[in-house]
PDB file of N, CA and C in Angstrom:
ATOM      1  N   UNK A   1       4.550 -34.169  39.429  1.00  0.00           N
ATOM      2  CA  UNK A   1       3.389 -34.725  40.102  1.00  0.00           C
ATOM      3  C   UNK A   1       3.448 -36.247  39.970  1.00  0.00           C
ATOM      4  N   UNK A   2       3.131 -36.888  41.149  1.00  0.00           N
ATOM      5  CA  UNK A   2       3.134 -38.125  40.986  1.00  0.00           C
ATOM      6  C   UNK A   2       2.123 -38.918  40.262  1.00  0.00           C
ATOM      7  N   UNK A   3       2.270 -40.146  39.893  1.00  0.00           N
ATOM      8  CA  UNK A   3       1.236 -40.417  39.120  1.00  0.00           C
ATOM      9  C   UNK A   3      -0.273 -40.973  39.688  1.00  0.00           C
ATOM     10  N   UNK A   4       0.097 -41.352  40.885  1.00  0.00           N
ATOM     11  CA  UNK A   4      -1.205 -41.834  41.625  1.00  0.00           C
ATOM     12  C   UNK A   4      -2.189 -40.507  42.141  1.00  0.00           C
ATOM     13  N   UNK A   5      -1.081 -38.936  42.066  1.00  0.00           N
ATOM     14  CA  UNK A   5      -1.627 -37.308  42.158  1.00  0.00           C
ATOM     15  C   UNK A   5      -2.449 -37.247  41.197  1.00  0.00           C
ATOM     16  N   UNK A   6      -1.666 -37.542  39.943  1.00  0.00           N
ATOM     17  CA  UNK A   6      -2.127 -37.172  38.557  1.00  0.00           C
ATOM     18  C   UNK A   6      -3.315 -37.628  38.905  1.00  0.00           C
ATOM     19  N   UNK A   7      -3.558 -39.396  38.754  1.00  0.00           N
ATOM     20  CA  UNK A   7      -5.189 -39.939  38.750  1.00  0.00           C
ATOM     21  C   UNK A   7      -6.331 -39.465  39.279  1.00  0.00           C
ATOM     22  N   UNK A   8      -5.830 -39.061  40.573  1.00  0.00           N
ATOM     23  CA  UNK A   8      -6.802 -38.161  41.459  1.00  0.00           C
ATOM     24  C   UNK A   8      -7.168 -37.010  40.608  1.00  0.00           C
ATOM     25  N   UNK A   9      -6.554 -36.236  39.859  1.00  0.00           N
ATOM     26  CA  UNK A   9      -6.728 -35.172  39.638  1.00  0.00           C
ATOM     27  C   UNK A   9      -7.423 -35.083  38.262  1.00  0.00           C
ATOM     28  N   UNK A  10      -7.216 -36.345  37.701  1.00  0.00           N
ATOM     29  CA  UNK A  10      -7.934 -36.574  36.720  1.00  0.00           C
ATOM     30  C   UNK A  10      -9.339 -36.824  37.114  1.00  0.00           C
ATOM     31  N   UNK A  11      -9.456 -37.725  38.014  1.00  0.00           N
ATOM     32  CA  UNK A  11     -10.830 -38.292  38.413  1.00  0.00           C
ATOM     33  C   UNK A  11     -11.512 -37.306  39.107  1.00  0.00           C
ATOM     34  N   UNK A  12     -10.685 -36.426  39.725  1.00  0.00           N
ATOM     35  CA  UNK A  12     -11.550 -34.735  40.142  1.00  0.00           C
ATOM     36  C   UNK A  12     -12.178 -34.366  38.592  1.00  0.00           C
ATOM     37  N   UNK A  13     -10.902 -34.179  38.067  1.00  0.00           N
ATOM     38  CA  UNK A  13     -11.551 -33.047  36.485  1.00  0.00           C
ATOM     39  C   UNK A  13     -12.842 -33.741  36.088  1.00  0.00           C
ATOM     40  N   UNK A  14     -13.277 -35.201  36.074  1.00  0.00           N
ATOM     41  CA  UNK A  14     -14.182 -35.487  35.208  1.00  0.00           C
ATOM     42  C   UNK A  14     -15.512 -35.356  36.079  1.00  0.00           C
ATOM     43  N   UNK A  15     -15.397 -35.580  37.838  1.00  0.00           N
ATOM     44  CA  UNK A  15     -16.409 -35.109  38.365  1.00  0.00           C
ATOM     45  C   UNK A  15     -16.885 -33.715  38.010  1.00  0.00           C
ATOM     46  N   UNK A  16     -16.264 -32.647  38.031  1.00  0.00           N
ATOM     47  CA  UNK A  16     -16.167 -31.147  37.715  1.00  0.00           C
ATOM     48  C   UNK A  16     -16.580 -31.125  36.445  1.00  0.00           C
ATOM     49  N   UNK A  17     -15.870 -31.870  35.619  1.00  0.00           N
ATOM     50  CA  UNK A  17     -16.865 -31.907  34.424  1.00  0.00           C
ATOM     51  C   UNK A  17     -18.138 -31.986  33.960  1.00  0.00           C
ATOM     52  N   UNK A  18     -18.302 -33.451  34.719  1.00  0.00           N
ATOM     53  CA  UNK A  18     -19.436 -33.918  34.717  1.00  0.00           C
ATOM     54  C   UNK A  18     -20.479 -32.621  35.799  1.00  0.00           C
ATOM     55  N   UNK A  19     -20.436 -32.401  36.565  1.00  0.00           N
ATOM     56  CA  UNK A  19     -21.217 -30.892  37.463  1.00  0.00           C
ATOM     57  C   UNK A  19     -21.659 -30.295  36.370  1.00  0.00           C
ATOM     58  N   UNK A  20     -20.043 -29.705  35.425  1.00  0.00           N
ATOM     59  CA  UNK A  20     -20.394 -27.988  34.460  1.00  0.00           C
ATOM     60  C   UNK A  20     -21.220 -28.661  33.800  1.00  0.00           C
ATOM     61  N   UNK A  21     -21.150 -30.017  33.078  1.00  0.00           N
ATOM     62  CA  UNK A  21     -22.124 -30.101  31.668  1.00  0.00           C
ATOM     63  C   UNK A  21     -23.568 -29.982  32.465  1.00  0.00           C
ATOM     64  N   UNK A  22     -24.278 -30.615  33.615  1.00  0.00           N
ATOM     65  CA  UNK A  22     -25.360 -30.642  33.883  1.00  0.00           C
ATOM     66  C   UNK A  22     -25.723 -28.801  34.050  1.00  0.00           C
ATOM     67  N   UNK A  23     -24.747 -28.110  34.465  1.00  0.00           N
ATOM     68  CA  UNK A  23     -25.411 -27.107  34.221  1.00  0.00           C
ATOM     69  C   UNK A  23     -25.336 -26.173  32.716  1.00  0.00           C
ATOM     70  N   UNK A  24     -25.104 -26.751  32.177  1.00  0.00           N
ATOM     71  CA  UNK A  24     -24.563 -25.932  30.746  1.00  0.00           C
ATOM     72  C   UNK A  24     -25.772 -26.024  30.186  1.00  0.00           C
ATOM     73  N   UNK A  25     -26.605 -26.266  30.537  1.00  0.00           N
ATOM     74  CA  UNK A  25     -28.320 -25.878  29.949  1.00  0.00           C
ATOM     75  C   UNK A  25     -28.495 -24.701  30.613  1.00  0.00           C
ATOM     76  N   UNK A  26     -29.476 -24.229  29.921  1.00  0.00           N
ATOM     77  CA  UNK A  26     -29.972 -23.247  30.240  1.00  0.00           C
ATOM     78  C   UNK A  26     -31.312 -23.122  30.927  1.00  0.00           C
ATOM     79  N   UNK A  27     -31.862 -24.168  30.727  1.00  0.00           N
ATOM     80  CA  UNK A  27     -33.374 -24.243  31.538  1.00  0.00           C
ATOM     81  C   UNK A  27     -32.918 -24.596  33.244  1.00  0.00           C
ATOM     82  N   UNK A  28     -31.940 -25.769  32.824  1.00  0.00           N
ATOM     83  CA  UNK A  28     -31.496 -26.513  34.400  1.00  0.00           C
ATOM     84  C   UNK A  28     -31.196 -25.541  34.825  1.00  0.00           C
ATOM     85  N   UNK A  29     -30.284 -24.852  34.376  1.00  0.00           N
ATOM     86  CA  UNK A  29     -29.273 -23.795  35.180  1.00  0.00           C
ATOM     87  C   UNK A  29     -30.635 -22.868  35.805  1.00  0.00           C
ATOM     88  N   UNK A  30     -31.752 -22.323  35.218  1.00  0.00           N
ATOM     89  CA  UNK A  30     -32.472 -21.473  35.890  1.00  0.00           C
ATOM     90  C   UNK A  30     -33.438 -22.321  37.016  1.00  0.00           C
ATOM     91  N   UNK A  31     -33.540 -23.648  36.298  1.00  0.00           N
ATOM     92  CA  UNK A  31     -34.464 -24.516  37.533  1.00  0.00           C
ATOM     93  C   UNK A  31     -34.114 -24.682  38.654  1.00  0.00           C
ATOM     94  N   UNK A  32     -32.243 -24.855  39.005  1.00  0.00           N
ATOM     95  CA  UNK A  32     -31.671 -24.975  40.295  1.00  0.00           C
ATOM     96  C   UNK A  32     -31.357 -23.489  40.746  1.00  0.00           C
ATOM     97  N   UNK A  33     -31.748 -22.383  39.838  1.00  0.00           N
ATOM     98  CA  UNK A  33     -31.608 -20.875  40.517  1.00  0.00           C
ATOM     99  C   UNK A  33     -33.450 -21.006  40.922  1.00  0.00           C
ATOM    100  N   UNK A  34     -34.091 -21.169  40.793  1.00  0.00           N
ATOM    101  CA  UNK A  34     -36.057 -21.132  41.404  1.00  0.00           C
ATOM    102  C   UNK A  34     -35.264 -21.913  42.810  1.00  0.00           C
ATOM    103  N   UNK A  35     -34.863 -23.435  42.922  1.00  0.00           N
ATOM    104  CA  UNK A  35     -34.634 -24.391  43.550  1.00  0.00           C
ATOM    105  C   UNK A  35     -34.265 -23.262  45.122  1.00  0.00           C
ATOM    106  N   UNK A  36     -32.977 -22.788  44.531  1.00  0.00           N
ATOM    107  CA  UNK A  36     -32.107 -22.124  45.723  1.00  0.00           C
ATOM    108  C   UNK A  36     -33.328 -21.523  46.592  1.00  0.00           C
ATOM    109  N   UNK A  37     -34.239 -20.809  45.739  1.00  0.00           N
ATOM    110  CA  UNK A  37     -35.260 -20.003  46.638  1.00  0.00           C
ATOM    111  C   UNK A  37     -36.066 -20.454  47.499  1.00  0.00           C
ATOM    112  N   UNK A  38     -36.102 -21.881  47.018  1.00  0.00           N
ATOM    113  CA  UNK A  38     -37.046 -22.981  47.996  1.00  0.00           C
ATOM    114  C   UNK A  38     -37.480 -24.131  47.190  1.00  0.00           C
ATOM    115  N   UNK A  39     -37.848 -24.949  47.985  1.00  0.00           N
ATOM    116  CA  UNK A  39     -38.837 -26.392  46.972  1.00  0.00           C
ATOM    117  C   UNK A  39     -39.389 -26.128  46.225  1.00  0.00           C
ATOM    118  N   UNK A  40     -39.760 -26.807  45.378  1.00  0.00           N
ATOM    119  CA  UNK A  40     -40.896 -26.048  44.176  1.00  0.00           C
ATOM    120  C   UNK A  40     -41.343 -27.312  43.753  1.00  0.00           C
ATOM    121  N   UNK A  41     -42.656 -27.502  43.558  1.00  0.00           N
ATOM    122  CA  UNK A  41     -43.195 -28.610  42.110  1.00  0.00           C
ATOM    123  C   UNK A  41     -42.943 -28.503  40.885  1.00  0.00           C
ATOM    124  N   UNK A  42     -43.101 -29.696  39.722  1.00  0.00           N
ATOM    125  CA  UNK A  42     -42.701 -29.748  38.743  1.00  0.00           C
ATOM    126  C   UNK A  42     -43.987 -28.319  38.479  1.00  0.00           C
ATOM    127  N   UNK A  43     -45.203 -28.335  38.450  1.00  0.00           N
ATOM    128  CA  UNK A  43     -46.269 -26.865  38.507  1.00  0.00           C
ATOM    129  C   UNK A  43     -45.937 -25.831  38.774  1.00  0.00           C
ATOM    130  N   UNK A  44     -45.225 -25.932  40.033  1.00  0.00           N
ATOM    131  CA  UNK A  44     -44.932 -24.445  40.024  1.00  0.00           C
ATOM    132  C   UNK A  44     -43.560 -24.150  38.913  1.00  0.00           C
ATOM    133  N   UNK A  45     -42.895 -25.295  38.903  1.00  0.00           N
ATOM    134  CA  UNK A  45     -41.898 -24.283  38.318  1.00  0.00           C
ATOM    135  C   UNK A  45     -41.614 -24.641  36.409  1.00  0.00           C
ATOM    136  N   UNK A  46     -43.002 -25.151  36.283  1.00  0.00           N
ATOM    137  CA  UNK A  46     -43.598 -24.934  34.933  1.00  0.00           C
ATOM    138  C   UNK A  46     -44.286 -23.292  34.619  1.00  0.00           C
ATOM    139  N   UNK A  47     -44.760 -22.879  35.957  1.00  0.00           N
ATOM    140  CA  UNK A  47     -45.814 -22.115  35.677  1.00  0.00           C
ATOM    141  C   UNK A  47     -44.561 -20.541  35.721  1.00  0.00           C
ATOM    142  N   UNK A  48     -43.572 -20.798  36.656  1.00  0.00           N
ATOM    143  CA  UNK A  48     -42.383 -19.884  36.922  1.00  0.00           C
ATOM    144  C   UNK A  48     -41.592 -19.920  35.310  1.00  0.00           C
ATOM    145  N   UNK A  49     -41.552 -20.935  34.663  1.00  0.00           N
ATOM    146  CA  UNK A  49     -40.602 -21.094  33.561  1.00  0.00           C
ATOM    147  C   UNK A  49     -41.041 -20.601  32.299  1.00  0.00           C
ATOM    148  N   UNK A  50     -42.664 -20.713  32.334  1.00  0.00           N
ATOM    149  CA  UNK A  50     -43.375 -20.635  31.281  1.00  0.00           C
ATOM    150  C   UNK A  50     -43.142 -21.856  30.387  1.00  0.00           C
ATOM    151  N   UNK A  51     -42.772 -23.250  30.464  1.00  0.00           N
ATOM    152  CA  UNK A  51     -42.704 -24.100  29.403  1.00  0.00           C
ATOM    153  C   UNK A  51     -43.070 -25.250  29.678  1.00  0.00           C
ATOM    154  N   UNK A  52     -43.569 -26.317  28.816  1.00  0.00           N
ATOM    155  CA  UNK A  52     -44.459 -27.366  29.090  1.00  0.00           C
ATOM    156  C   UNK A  52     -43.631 -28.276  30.497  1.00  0.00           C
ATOM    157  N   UNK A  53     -44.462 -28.896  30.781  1.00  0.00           N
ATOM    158  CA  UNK A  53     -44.536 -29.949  32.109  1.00  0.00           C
ATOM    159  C   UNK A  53     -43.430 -31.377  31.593  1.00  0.00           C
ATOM    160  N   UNK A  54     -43.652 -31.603  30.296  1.00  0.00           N
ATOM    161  CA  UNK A  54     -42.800 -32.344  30.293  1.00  0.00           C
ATOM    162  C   UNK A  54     -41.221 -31.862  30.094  1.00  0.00           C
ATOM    163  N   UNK A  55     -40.881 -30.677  29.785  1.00  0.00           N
ATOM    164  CA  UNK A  55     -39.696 -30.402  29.264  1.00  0.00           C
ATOM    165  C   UNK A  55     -39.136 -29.877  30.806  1.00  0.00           C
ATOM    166  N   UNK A  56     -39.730 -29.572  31.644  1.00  0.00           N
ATOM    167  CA  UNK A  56     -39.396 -29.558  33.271  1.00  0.00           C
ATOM    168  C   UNK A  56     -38.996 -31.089  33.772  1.00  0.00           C
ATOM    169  N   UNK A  57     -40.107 -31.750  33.344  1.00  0.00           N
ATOM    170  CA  UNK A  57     -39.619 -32.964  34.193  1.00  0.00           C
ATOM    171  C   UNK A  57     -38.300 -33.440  33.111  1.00  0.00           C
ATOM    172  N   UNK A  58     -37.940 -33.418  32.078  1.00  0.00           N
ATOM    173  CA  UNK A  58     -36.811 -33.873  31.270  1.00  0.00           C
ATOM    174  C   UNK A  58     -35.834 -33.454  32.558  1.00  0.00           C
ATOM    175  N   UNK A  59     -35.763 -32.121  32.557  1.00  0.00           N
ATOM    176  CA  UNK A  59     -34.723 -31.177  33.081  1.00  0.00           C
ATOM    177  C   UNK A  59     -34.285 -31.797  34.337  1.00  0.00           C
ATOM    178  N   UNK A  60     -35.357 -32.172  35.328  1.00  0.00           N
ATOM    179  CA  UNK A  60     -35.612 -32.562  36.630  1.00  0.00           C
ATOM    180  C   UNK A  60     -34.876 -33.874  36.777  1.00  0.00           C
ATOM    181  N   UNK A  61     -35.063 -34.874  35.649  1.00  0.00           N
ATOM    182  CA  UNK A  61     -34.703 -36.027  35.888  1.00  0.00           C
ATOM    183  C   UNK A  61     -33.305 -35.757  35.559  1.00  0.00           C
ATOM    184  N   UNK A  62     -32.560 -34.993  34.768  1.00  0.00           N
ATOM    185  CA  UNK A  62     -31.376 -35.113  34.222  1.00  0.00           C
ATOM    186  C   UNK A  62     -30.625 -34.405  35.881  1.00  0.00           C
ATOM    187  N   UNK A  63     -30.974 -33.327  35.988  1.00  0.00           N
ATOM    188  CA  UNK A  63     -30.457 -32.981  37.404  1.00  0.00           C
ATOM    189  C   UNK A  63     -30.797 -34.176  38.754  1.00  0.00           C
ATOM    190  N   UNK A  64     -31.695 -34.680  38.932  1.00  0.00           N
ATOM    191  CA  UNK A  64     -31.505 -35.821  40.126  1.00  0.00           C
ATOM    192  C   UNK A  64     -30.548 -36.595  39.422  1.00  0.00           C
ATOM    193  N   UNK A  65     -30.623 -37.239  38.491  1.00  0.00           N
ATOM    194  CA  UNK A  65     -29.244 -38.316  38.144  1.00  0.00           C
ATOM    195  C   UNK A  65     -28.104 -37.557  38.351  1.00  0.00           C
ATOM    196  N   UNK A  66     -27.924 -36.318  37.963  1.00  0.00           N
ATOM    197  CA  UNK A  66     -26.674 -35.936  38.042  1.00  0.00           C
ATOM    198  C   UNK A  66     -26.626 -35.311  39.704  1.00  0.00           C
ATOM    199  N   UNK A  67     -27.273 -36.000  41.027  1.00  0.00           N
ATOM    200  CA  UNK A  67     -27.225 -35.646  41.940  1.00  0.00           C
ATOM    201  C   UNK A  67     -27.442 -33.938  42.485  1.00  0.00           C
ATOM    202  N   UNK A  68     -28.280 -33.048  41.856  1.00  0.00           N
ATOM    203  CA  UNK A  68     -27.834 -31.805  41.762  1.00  0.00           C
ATOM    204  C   UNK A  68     -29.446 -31.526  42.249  1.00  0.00           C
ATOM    205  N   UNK A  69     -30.597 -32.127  42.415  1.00  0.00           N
ATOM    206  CA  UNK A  69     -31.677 -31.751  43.215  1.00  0.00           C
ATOM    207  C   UNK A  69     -32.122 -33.420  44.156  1.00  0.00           C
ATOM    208  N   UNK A  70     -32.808 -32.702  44.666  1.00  0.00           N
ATOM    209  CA  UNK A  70     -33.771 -34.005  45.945  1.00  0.00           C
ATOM    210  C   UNK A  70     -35.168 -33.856  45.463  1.00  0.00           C
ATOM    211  N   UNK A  71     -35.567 -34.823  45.778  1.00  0.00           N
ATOM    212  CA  UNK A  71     -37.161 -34.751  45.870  1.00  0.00           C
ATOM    213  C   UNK A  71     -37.646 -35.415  47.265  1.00  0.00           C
ATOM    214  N   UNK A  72     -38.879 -34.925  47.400  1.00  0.00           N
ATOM    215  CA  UNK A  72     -40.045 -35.799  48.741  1.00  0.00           C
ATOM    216  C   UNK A  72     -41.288 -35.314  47.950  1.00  0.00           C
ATOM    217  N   UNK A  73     -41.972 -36.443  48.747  1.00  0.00           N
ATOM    218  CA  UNK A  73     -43.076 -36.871  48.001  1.00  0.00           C
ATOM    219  C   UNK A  73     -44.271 -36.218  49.128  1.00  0.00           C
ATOM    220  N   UNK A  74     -45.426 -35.469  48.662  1.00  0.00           N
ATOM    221  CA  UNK A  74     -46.317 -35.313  49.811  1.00  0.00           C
ATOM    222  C   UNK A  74     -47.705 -35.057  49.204  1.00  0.00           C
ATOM    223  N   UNK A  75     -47.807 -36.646  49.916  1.00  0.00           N
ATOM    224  CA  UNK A  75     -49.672 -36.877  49.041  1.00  0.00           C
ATOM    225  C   UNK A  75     -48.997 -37.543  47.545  1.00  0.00           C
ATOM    226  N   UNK A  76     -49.782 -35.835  47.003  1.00  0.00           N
ATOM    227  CA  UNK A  76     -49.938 -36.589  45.252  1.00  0.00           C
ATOM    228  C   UNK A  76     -48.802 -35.814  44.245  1.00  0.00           C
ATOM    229  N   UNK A  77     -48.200 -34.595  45.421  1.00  0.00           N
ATOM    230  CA  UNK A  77     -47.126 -33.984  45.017  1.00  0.00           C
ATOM    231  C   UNK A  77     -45.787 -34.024  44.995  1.00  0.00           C
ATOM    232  N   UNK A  78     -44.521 -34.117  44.154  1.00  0.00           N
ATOM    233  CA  UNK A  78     -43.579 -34.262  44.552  1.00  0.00           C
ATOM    234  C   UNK A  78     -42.419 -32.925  44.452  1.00  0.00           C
ATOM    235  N   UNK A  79     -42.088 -32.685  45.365  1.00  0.00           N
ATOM    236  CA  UNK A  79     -41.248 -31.119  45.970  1.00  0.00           C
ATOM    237  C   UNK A  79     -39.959 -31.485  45.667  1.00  0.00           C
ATOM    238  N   UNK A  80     -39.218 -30.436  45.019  1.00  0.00           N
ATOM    239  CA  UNK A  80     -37.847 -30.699  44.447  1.00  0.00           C
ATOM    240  C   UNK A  80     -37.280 -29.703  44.839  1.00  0.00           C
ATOM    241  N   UNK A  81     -35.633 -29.771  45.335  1.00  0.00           N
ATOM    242  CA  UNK A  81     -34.988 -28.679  46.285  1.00  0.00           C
ATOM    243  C   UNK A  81     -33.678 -29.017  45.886  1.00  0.00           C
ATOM    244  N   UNK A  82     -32.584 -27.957  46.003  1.00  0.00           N
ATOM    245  CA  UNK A  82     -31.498 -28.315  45.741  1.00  0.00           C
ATOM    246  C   UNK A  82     -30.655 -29.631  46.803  1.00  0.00           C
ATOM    247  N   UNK A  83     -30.156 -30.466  46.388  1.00  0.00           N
ATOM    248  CA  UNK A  83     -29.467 -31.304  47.095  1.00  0.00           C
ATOM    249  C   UNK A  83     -28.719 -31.519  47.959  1.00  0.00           C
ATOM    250  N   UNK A  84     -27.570 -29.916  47.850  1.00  0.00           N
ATOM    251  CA  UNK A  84     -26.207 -29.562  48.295  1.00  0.00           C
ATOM    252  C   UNK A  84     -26.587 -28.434  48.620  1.00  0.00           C
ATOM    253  N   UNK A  85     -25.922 -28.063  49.837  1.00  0.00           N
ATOM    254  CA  UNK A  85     -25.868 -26.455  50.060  1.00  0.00           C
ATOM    255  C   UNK A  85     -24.909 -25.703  48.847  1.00  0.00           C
ATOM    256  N   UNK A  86     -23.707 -26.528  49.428  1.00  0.00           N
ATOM    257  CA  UNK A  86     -22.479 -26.050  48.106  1.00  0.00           C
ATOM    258  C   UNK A  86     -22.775 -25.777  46.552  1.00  0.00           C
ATOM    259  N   UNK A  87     -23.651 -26.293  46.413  1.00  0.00           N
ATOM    260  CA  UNK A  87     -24.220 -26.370  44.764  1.00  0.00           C
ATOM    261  C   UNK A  87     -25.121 -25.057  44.977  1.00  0.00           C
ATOM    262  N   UNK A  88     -25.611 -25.042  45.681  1.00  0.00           N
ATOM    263  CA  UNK A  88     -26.630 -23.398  45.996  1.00  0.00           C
ATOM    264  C   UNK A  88     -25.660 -22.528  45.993  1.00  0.00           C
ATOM    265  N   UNK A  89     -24.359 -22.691  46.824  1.00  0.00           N
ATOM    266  CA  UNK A  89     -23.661 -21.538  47.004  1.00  0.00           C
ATOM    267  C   UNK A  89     -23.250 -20.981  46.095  1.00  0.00           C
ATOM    268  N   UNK A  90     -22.519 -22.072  45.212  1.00  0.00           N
ATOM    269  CA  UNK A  90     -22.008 -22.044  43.808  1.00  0.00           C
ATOM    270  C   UNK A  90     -22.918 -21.407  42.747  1.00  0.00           C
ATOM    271  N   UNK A  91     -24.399 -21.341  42.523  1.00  0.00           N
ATOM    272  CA  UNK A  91     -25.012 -20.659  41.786  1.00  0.00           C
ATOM    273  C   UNK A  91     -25.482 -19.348  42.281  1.00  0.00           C
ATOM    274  N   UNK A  92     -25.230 -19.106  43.635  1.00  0.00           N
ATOM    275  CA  UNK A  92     -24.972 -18.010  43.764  1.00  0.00           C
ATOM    276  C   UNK A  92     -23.817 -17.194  43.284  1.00  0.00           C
ATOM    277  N   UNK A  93     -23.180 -17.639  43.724  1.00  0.00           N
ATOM    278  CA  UNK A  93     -21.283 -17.163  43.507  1.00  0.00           C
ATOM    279  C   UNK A  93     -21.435 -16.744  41.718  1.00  0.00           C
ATOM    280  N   UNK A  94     -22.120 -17.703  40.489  1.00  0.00           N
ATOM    281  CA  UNK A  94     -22.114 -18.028  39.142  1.00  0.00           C
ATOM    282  C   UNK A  94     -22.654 -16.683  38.640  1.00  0.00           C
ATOM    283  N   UNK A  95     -23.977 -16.387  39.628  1.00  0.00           N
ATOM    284  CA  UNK A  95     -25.377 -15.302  38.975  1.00  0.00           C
ATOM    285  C   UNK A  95     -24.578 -14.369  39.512  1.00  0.00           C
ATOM    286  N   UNK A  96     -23.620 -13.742  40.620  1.00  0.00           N
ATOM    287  CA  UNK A  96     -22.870 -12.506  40.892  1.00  0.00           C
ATOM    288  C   UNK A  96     -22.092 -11.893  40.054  1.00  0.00           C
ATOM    289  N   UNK A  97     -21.439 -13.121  39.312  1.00  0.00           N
ATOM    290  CA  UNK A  97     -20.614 -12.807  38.375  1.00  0.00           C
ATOM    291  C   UNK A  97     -20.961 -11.694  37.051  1.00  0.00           C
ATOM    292  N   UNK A  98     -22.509 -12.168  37.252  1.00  0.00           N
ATOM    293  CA  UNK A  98     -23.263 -11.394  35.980  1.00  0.00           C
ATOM    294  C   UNK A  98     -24.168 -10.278  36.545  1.00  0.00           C
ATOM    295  N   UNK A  99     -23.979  -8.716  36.654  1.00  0.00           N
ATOM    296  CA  UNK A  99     -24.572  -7.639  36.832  1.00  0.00           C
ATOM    297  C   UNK A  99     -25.891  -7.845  36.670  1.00  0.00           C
ATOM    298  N   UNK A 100     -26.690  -7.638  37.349  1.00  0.00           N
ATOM    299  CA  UNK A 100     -28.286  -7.422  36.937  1.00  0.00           C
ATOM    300  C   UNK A 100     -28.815  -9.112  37.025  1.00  0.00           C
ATOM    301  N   UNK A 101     -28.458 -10.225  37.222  1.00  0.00           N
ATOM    302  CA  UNK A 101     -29.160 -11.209  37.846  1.00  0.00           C
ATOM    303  C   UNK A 101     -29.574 -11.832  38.596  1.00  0.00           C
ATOM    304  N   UNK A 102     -29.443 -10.702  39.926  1.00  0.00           N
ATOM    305  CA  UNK A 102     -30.080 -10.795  41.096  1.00  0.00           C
ATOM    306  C   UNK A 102     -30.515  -9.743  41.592  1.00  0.00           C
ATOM    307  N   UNK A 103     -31.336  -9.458  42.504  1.00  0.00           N
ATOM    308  CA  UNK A 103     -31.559  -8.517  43.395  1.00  0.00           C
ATOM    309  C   UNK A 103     -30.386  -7.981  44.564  1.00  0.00           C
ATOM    310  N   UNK A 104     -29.422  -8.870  44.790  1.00  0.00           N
ATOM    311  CA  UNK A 104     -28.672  -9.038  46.245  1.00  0.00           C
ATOM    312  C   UNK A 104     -27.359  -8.501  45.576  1.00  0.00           C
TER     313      UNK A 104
END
């Protein structure tokens, strides 16, 4: 492999990296599985998670930096949705892998 291949392929691995660690939580990982189903508020998907408002928004902010949800703002609410289709697809593809964590 050439070496200017290699770099590329390095600078892939650490994007890919950087993806798995944001989901290697366990709260995120279920916040962008609510996400797939539709927008949600930091409320609703406190009230879906069962756990305080701030430990959602922790979660929330760590996934927008790591590009992995959107937000819009409406009124006094702000609606959070997955970013990427591909990133939806992919947590689909993730939850198949495991018997009994979906309906589908």
């Amino acid at each position: 492999m050439a070496d200017r291949d290699l770099q590329k392929l390095f600078a892939r691995a650490r994007e890919a990296s950087d993806f798995l660690k944001a989901l290697s939580h366990h709260t995120r990982l279920i916040i962008l599985c609510l996400l797939t189903e539709g927008e949600r508020t930091v409320g609703q998907l406190e009230e879906s998670l069962g756990i305080q408002q701030a430990m959602v928004s922790q979660q929330l902010a760590r996934l927008r930096l790591d590009g992995l949800v959107s937000s819009r703002r409406d009124g006094r609410l702000i609606y959070y949705s997955v970013a990427r289709q591909d990133t939806a697809e992919l947590l689909q593809f993730l939850f198949g892998m495991f018997p009994g964590t979906q309906d589908n």
